[in-house]
Protein backbone atom coordinates (compact mmCIF):
# COMPACT_ATOMS: atom_id res chain seq x y z
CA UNK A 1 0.00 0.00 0.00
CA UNK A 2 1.23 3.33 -0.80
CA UNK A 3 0.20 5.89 1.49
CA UNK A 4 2.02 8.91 -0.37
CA UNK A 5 -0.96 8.93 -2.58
CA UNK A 6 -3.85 7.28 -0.76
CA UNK A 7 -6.82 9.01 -2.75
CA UNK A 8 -4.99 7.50 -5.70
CA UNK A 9 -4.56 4.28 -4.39
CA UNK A 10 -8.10 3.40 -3.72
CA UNK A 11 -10.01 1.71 -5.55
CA UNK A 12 -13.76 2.36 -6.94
CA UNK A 13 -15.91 -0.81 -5.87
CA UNK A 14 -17.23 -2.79 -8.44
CA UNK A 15 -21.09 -1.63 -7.81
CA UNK A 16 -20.13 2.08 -7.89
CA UNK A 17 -19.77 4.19 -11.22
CA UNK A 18 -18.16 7.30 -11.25
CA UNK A 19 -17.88 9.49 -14.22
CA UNK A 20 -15.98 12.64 -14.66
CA UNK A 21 -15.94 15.38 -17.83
CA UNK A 22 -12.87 15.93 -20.16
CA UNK A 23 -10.21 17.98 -18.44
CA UNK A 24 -9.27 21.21 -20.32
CA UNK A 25 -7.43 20.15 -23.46
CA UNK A 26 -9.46 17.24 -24.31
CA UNK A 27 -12.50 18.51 -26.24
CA UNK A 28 -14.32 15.73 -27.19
CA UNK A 29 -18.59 17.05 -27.15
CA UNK A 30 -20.76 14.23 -25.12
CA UNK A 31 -17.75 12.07 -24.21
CA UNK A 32 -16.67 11.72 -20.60
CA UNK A 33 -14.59 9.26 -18.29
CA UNK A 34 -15.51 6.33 -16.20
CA UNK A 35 -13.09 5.92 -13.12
CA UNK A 36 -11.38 2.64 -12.11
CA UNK A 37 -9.96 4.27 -9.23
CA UNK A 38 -10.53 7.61 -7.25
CA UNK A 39 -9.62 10.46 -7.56
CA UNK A 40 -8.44 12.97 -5.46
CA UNK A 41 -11.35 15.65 -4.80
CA UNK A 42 -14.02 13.03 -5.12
CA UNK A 43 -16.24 13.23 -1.91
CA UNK A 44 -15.93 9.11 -1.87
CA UNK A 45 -12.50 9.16 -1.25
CA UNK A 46 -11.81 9.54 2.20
CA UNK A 47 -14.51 6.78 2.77
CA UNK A 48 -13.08 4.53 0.47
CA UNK A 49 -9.18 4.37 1.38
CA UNK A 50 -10.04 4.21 5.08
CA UNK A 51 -11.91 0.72 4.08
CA UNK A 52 -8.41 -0.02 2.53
CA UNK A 53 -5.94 1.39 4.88
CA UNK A 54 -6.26 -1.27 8.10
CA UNK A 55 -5.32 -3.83 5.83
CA UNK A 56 -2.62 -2.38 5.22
CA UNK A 57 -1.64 -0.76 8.32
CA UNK A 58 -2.02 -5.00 9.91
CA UNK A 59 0.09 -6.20 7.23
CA UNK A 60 2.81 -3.92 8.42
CA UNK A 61 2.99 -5.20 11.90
CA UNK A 62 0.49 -2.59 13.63
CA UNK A 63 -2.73 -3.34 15.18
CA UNK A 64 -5.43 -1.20 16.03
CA UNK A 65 -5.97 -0.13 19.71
CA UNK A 66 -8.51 -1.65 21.80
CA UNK A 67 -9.97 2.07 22.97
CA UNK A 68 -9.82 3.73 19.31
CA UNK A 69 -10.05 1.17 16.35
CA UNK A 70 -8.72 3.99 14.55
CA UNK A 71 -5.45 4.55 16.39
CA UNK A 72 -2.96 1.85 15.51
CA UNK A 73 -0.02 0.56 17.82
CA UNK A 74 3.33 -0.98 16.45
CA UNK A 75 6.04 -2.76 18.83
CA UNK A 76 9.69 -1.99 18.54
């Protein structure tokens, strides 16, 4: 997991379609883009890569904290 670029990262699930417009440049009338993955601005986002992130955050040793299951703990 890369967490440089988390809104990136995440991806769209497979019940979900999100389109976008043409950014500036690519005039194309009536055509516009389907995501495969978010992007970042999208008001899904945060939503999204937090459903990823524990995964990731347990595969790298840490585990979450029995008072705040969003507060993870790592052992030296």
């Amino acid at each position: 997991v890369d967490y440089t670029n988390p809104f990136v990262q995440a991806e769209l699930p497979e019940d979900e379609e999100v389109y976008m417009s043409l950014p500036c440049g690519w005039e194309q009338p009536g055509k516009v883009l389907k995501l495969t993955k978010l992007a970042y601005g999208l008001a899904q986002a945060p939503l999204h890569w937090f459903n990823k992130l524990p995964k990731g955050l347990k595969d790298a040793g840490l585990r979450p904290s029995d008072l705040d299951p969003y507060l993870f703990i790592g052992e030296h």
